[in-house]
N, C-alpha and C. Protein backbone atom coordinates (compact mmCIF):
# COMPACT_ATOMS: atom_id res chain seq x y z
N UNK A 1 122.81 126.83 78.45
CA UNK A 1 121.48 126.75 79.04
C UNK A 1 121.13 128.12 79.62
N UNK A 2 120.01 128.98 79.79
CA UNK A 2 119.29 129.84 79.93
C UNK A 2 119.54 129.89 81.66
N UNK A 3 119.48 131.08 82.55
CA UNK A 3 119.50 130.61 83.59
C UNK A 3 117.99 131.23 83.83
N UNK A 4 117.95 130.20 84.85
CA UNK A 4 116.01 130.25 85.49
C UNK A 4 115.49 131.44 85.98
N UNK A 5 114.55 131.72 85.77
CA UNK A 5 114.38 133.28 86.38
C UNK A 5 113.13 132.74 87.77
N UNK A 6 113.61 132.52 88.60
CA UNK A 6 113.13 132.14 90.03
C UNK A 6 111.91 132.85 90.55
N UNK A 7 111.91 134.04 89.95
CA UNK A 7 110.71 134.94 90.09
C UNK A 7 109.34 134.57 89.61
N UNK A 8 109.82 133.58 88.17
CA UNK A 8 108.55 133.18 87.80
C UNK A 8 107.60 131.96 89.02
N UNK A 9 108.47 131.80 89.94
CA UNK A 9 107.89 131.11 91.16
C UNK A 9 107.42 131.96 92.42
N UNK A 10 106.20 132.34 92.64
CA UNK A 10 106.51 133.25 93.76
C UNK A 10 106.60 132.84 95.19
N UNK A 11 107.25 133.06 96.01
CA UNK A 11 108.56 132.86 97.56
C UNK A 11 107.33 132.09 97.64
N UNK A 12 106.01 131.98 98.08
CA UNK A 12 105.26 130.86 98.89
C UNK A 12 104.95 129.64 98.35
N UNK A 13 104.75 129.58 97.03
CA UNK A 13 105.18 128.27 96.31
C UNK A 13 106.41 127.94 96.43
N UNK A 14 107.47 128.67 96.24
CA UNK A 14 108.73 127.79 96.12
C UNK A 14 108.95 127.24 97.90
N UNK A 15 108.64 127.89 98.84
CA UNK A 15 109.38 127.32 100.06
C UNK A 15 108.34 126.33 100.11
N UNK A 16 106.86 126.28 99.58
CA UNK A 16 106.04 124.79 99.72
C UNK A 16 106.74 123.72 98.71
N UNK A 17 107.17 124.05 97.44
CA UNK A 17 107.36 122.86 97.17
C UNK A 17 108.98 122.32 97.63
N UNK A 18 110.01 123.41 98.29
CA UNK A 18 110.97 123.00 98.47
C UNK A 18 110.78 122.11 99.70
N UNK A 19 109.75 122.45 100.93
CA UNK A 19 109.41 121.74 101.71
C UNK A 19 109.39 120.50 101.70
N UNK A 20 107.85 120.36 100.76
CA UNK A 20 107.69 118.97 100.65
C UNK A 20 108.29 118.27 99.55
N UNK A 21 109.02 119.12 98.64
CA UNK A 21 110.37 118.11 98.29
C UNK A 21 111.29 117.37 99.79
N UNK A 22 111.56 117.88 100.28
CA UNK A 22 112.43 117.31 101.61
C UNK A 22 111.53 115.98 101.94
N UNK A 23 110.54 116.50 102.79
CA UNK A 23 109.96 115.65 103.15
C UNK A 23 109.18 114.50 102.56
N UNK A 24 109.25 114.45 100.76
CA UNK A 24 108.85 113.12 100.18
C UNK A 24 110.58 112.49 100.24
N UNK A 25 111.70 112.97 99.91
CA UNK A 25 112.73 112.50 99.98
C UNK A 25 113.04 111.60 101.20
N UNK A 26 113.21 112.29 102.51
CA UNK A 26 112.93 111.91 103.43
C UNK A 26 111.47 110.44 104.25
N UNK A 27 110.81 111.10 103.56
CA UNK A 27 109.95 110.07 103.99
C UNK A 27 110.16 108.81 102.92
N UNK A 28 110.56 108.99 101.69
CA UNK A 28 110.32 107.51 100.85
C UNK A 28 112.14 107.15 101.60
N UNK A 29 112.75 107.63 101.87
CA UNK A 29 114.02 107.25 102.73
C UNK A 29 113.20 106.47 103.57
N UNK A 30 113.00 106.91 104.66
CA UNK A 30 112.54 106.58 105.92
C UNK A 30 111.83 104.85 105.48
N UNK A 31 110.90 105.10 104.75
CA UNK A 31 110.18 103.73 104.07
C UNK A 31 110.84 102.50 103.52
N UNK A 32 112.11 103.21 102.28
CA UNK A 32 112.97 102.26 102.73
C UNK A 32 113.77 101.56 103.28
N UNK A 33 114.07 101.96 104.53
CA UNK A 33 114.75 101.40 105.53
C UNK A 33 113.85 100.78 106.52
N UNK A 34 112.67 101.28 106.57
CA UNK A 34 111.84 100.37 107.65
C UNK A 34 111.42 99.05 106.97
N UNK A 35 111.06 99.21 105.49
CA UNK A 35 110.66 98.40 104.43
C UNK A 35 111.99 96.57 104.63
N UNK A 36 113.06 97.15 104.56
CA UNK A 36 114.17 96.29 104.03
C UNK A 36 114.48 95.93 105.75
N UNK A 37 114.32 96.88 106.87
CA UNK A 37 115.00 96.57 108.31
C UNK A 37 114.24 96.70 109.59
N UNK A 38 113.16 97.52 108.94
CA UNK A 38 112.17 97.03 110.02
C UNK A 38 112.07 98.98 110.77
N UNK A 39 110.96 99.21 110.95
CA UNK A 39 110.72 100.56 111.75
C UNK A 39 111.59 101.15 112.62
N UNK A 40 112.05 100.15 113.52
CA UNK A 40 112.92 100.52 115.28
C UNK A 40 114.19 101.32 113.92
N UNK A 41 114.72 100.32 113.14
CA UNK A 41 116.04 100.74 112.73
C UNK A 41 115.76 102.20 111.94
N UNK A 42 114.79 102.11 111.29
CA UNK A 42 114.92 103.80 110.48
C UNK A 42 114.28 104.64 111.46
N UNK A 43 113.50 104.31 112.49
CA UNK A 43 113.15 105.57 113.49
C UNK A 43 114.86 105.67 113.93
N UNK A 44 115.82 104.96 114.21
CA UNK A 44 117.23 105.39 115.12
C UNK A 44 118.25 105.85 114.16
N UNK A 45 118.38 105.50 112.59
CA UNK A 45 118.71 106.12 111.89
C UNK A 45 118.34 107.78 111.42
N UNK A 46 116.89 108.03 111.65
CA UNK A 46 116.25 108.65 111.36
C UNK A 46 116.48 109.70 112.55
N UNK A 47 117.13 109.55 113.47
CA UNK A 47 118.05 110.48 114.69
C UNK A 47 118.93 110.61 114.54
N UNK A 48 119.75 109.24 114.21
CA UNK A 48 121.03 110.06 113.52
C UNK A 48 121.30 111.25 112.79
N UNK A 49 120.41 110.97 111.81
CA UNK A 49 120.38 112.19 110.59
C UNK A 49 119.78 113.59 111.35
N UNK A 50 119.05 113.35 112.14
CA UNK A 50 118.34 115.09 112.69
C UNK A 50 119.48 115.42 113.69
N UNK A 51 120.33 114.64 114.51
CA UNK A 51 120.89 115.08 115.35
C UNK A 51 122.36 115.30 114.56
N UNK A 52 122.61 115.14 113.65
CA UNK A 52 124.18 115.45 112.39
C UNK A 52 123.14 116.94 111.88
N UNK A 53 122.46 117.10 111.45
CA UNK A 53 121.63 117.66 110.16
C UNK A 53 121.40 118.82 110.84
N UNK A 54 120.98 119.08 111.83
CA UNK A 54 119.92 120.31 112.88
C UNK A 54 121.18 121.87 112.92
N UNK A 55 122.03 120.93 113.34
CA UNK A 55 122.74 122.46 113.64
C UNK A 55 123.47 122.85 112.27
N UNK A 56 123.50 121.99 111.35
CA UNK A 56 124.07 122.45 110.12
C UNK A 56 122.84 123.29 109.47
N UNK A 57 122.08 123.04 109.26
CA UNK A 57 120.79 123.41 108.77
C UNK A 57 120.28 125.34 109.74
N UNK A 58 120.89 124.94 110.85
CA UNK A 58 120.61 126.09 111.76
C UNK A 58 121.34 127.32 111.10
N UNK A 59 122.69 126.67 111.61
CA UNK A 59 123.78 127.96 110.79
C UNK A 59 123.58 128.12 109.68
N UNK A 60 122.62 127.45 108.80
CA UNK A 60 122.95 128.31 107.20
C UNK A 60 122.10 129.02 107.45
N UNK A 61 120.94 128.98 108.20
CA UNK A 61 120.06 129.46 108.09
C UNK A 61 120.19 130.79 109.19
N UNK A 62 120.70 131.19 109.95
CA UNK A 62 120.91 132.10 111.02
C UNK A 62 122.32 133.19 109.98
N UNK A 63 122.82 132.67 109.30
CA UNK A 63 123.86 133.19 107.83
C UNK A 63 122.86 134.25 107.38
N UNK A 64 121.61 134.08 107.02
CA UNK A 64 120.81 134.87 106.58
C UNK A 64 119.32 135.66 106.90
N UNK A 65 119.65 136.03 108.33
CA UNK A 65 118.46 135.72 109.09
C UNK A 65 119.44 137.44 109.91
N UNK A 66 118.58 138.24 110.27
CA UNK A 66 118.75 139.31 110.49
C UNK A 66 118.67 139.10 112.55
N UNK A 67 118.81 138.92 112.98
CA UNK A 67 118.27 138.68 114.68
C UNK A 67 119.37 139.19 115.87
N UNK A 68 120.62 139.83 114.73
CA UNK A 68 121.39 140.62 115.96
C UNK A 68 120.21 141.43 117.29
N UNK A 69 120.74 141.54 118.00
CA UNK A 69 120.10 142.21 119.38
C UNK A 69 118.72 141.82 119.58
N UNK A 70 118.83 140.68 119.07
CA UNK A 70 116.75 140.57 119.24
C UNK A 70 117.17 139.81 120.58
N UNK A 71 115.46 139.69 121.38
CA UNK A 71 115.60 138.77 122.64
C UNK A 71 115.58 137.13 121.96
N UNK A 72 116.25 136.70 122.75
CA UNK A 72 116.64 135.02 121.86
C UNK A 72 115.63 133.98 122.17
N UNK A 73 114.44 134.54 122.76
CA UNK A 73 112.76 133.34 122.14
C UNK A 73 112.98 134.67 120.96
N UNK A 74 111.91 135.44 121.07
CA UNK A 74 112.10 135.78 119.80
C UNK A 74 112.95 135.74 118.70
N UNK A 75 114.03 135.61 118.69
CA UNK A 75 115.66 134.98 117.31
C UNK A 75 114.87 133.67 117.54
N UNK A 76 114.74 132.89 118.60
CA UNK A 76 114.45 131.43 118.17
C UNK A 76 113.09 131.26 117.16
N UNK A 77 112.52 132.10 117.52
CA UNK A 77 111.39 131.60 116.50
C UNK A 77 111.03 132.40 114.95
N UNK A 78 112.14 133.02 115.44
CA UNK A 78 112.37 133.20 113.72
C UNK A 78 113.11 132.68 112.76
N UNK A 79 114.19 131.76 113.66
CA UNK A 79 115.09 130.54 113.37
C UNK A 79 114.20 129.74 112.70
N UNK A 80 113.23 129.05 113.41
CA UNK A 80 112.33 128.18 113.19
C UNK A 80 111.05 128.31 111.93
N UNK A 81 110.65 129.75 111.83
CA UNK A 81 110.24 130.25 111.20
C UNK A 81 110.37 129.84 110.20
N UNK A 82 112.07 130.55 109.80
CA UNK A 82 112.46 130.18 108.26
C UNK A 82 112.79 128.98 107.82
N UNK A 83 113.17 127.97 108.29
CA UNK A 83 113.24 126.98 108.44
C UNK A 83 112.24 126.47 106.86
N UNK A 84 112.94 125.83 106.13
CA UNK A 84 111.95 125.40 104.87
C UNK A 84 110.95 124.31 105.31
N UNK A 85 111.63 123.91 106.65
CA UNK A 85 111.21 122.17 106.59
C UNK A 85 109.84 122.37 107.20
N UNK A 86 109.75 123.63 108.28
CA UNK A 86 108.98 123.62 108.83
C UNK A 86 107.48 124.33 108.64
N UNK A 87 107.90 124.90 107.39
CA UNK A 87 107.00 125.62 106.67
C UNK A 87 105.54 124.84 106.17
N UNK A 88 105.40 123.60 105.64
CA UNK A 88 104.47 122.49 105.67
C UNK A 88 103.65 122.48 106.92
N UNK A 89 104.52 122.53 108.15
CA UNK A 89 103.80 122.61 109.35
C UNK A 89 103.14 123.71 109.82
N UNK A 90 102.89 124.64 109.23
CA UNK A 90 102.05 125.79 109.70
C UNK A 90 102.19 125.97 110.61
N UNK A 91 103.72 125.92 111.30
CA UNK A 91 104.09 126.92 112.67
C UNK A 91 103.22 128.16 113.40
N UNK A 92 102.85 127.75 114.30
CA UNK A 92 101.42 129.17 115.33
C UNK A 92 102.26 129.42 116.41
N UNK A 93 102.44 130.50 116.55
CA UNK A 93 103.25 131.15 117.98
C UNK A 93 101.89 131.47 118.86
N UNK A 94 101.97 130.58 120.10
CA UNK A 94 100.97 131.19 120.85
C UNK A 94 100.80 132.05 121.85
N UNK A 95 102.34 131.88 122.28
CA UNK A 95 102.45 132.91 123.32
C UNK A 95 104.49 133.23 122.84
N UNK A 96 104.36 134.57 123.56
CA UNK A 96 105.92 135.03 123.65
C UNK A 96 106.15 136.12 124.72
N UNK A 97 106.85 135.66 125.70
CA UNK A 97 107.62 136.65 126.52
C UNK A 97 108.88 136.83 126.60
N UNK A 98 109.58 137.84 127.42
CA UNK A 98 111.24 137.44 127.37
C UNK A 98 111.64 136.03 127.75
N UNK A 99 110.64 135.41 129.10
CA UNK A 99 111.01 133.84 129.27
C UNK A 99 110.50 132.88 128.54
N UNK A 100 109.36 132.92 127.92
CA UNK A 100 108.96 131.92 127.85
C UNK A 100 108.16 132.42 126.14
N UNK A 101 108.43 131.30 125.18
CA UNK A 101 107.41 131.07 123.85
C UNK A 101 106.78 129.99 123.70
N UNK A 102 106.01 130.17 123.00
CA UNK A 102 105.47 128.37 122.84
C UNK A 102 104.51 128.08 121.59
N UNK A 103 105.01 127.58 120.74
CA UNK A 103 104.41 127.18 119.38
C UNK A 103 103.41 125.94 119.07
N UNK A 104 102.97 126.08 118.40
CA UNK A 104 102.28 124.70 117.99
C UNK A 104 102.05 124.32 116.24
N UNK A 105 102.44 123.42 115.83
CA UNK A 105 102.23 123.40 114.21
C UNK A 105 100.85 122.76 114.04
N UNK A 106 100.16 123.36 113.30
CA UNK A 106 99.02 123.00 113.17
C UNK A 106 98.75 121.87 111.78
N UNK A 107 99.97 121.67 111.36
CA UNK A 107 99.65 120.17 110.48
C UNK A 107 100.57 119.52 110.49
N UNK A 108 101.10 118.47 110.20
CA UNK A 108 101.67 117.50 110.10
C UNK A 108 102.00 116.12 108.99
N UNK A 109 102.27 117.00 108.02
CA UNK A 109 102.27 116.11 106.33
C UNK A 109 103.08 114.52 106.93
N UNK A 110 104.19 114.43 107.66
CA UNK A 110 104.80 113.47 107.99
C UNK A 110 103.62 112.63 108.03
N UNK A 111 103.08 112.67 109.66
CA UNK A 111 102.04 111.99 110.08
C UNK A 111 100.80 111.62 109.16
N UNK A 112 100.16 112.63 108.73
CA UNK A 112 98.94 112.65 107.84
C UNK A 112 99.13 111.41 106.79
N UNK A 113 100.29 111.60 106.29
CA UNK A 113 100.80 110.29 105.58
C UNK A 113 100.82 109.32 105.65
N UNK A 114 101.51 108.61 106.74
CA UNK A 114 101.56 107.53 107.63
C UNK A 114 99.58 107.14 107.72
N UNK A 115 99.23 107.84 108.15
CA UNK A 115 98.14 107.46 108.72
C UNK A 115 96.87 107.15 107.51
N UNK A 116 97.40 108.08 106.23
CA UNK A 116 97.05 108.22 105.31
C UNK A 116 97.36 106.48 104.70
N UNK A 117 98.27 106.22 104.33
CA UNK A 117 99.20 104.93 103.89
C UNK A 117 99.11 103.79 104.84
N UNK A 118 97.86 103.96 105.92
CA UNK A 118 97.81 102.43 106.95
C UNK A 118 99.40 102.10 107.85
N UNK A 119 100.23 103.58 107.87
CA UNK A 119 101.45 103.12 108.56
C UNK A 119 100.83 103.39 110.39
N UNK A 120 100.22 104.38 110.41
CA UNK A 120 100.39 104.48 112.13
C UNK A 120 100.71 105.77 112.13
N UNK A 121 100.74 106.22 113.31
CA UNK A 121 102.00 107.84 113.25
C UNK A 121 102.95 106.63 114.61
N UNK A 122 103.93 107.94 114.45
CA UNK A 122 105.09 107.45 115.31
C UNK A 122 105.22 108.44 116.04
N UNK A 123 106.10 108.27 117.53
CA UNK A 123 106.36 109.67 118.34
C UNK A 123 107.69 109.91 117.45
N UNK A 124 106.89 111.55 117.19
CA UNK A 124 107.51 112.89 116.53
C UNK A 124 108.64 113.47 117.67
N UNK A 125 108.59 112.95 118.60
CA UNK A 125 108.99 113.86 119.91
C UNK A 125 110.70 114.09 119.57
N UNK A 126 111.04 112.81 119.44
CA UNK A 126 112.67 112.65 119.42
C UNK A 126 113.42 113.18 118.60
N UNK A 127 112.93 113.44 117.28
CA UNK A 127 113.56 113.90 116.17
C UNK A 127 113.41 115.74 116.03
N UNK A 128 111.85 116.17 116.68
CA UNK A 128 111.45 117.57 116.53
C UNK A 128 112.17 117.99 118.05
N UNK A 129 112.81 117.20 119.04
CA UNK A 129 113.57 117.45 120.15
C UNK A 129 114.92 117.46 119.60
N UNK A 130 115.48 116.92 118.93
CA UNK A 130 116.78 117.22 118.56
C UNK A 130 116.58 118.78 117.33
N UNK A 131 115.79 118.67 116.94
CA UNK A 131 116.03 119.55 115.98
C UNK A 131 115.48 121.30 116.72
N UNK A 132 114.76 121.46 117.52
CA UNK A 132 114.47 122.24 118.44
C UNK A 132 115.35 122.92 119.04
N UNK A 133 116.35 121.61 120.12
CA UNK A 133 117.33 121.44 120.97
C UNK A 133 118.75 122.38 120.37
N UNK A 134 118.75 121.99 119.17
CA UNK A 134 119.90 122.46 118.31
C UNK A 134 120.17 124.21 117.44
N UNK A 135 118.59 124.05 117.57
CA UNK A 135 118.42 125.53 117.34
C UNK A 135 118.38 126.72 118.29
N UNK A 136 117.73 126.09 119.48
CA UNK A 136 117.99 126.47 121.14
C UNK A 136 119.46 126.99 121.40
N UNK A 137 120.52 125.75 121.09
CA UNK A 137 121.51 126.33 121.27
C UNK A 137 122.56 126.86 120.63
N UNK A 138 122.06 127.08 119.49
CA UNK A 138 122.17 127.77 118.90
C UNK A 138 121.93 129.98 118.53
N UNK A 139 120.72 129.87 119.42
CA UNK A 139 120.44 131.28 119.53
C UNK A 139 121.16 131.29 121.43
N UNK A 140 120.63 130.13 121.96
CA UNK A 140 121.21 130.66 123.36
C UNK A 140 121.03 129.36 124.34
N UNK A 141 122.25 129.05 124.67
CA UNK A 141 122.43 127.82 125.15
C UNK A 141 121.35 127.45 126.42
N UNK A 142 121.20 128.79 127.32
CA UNK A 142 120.40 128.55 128.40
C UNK A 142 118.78 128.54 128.06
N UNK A 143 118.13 128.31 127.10
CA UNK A 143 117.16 127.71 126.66
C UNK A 143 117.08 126.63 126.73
N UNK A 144 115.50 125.88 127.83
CA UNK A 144 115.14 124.61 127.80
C UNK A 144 114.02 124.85 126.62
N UNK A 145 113.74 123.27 125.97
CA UNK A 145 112.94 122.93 125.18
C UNK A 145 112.00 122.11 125.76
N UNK A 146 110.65 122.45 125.88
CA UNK A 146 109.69 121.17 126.31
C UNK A 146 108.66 120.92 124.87
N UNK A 147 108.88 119.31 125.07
CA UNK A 147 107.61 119.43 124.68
C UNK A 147 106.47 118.99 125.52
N UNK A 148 104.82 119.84 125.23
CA UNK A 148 103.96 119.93 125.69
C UNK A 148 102.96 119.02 125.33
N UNK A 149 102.99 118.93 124.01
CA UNK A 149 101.72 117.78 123.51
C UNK A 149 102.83 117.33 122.10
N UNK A 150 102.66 116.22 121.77
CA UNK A 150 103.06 115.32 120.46
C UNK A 150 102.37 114.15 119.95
N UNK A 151 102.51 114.35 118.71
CA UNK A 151 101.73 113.42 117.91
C UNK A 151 102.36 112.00 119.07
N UNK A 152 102.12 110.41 119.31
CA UNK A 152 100.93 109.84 118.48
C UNK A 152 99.93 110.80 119.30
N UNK A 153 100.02 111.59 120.82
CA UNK A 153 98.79 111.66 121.97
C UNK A 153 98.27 113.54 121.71
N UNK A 154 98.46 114.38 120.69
CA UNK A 154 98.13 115.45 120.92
C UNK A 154 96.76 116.09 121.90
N UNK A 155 96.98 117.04 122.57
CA UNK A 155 96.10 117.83 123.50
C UNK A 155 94.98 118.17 122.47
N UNK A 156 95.20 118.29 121.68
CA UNK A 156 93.78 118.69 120.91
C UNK A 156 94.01 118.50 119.23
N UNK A 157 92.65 118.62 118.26
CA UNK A 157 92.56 118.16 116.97
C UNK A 157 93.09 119.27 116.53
N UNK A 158 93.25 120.60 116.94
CA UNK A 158 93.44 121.88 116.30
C UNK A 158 94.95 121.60 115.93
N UNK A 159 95.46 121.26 116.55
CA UNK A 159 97.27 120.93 116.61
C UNK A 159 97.81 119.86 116.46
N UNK A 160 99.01 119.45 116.02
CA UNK A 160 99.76 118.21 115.91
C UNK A 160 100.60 118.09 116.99
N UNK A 161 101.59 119.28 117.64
CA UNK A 161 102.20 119.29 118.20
C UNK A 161 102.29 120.71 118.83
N UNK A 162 102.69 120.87 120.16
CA UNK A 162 103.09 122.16 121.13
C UNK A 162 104.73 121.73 121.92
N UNK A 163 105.07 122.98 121.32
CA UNK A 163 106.51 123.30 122.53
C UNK A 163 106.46 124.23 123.06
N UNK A 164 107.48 124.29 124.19
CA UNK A 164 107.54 125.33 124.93
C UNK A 164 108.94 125.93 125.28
N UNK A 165 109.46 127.01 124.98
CA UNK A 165 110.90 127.56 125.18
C UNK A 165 111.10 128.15 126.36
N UNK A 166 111.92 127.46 127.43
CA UNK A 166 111.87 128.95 128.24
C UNK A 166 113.07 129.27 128.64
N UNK A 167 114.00 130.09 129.32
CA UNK A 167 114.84 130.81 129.92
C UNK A 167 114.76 130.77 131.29
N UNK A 168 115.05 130.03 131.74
CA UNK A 168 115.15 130.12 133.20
C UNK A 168 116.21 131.34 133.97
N UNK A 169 115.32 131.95 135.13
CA UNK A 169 115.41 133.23 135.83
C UNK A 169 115.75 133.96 135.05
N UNK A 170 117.25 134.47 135.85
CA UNK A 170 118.34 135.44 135.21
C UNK A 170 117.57 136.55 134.07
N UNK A 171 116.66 137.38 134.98
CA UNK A 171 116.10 138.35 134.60
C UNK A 171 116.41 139.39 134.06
N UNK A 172 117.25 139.90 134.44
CA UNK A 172 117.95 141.19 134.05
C UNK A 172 119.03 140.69 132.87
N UNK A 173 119.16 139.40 132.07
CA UNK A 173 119.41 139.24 130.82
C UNK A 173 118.71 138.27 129.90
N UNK A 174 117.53 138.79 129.67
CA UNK A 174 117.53 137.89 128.43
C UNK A 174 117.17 138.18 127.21
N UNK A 175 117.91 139.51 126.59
CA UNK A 175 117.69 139.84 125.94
C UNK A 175 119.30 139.92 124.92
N UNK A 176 119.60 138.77 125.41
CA UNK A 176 121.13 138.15 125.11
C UNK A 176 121.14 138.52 123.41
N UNK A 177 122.75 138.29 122.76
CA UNK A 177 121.88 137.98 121.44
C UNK A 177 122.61 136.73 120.94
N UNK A 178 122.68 136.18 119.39
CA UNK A 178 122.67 134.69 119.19
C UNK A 178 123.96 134.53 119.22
N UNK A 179 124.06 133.68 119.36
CA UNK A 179 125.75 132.82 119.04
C UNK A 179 125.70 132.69 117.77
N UNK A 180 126.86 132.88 117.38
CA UNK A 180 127.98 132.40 116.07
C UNK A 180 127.73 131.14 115.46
């Protein structure tokens, strides 16, 4: 067999359709387990898997991700950045200091779906908190994660969701760099 020449895809198509490859996988998952057991059980399954999945997914991805000596909001949100999954979501950095970043994705294919398909949306909070959480400590343990607004109740139509990273005090370091 011929091997594929990958180029004939260029990088912003392929990380969209690798995206929402995940996330139809994932979501017709998700469907069948709420389908056959009922919602409660695939929303708690559906933690299982982000809270096993997050930090594996982190380290491959920090494997190839350049962020020695950077300040670690900034490494974090380039963590997040590359992130395939999150690429669908049109990640917006709205603010960044040494303490404090704070993003917002401005779509939400999960949800849009659901709502699209007569399902509802569900709180996003628990699953985009583990997966956040894991990347947090991953660049630097003393990073809190908030979230600020989440689907079902968002602060506004412009956004689906807002977090907020910060570093508490300890001024004179935070320009730490990532963990291993």
């Amino acid at each position: 067999m011929p091997d594929f020449n990958y180029s004939a895809i260029d990088n912003e198509t392929l990380r969209e359709i690798c995206s929402r490859t995940f996330y139809t996988i994932d979501g017709l998952w998700f469907l069948a387990v709420e389908d056959k057991y009922g919602f409660e059980t695939a929303f708690e399954m559906n933690q299982v898997v982000c809270r096993q999945a997050s930090p594996i997914i982190g380290r491959r991805l920090l494997k190839n991700l350049n962020i020695e000596g950077k300040p670690p909001l900034e490494a974090l949100l380039e963590l997040i950045h590359a992130d395939p999954l999150m690429y669908v979501h049109r990640p917006v950095v709205v603010s960044l200091t040494d303490n404090r970043a704070v993003f917002r994705c401005t779509e939400c294919p999960i949800q849009a779906a659901r709502i699209r398909d007569g399902k509802g949306v569900y709180n996003g909070k628990p699953g985009c908190s583990l997966l956040f959480q894991a990347y947090a400590e991953l660049i630097d343990p003393r990073i809190n994660v908030t979230c600020v607004a989440c689907v079902p109740n968002p602060d506004s139509p412009e956004y689906w969701c807002e977090w907020a990273f910060d570093i508490p005090g300890d001024e004179e370091n935070v320009n730490g760099t990532a963990a291993d």
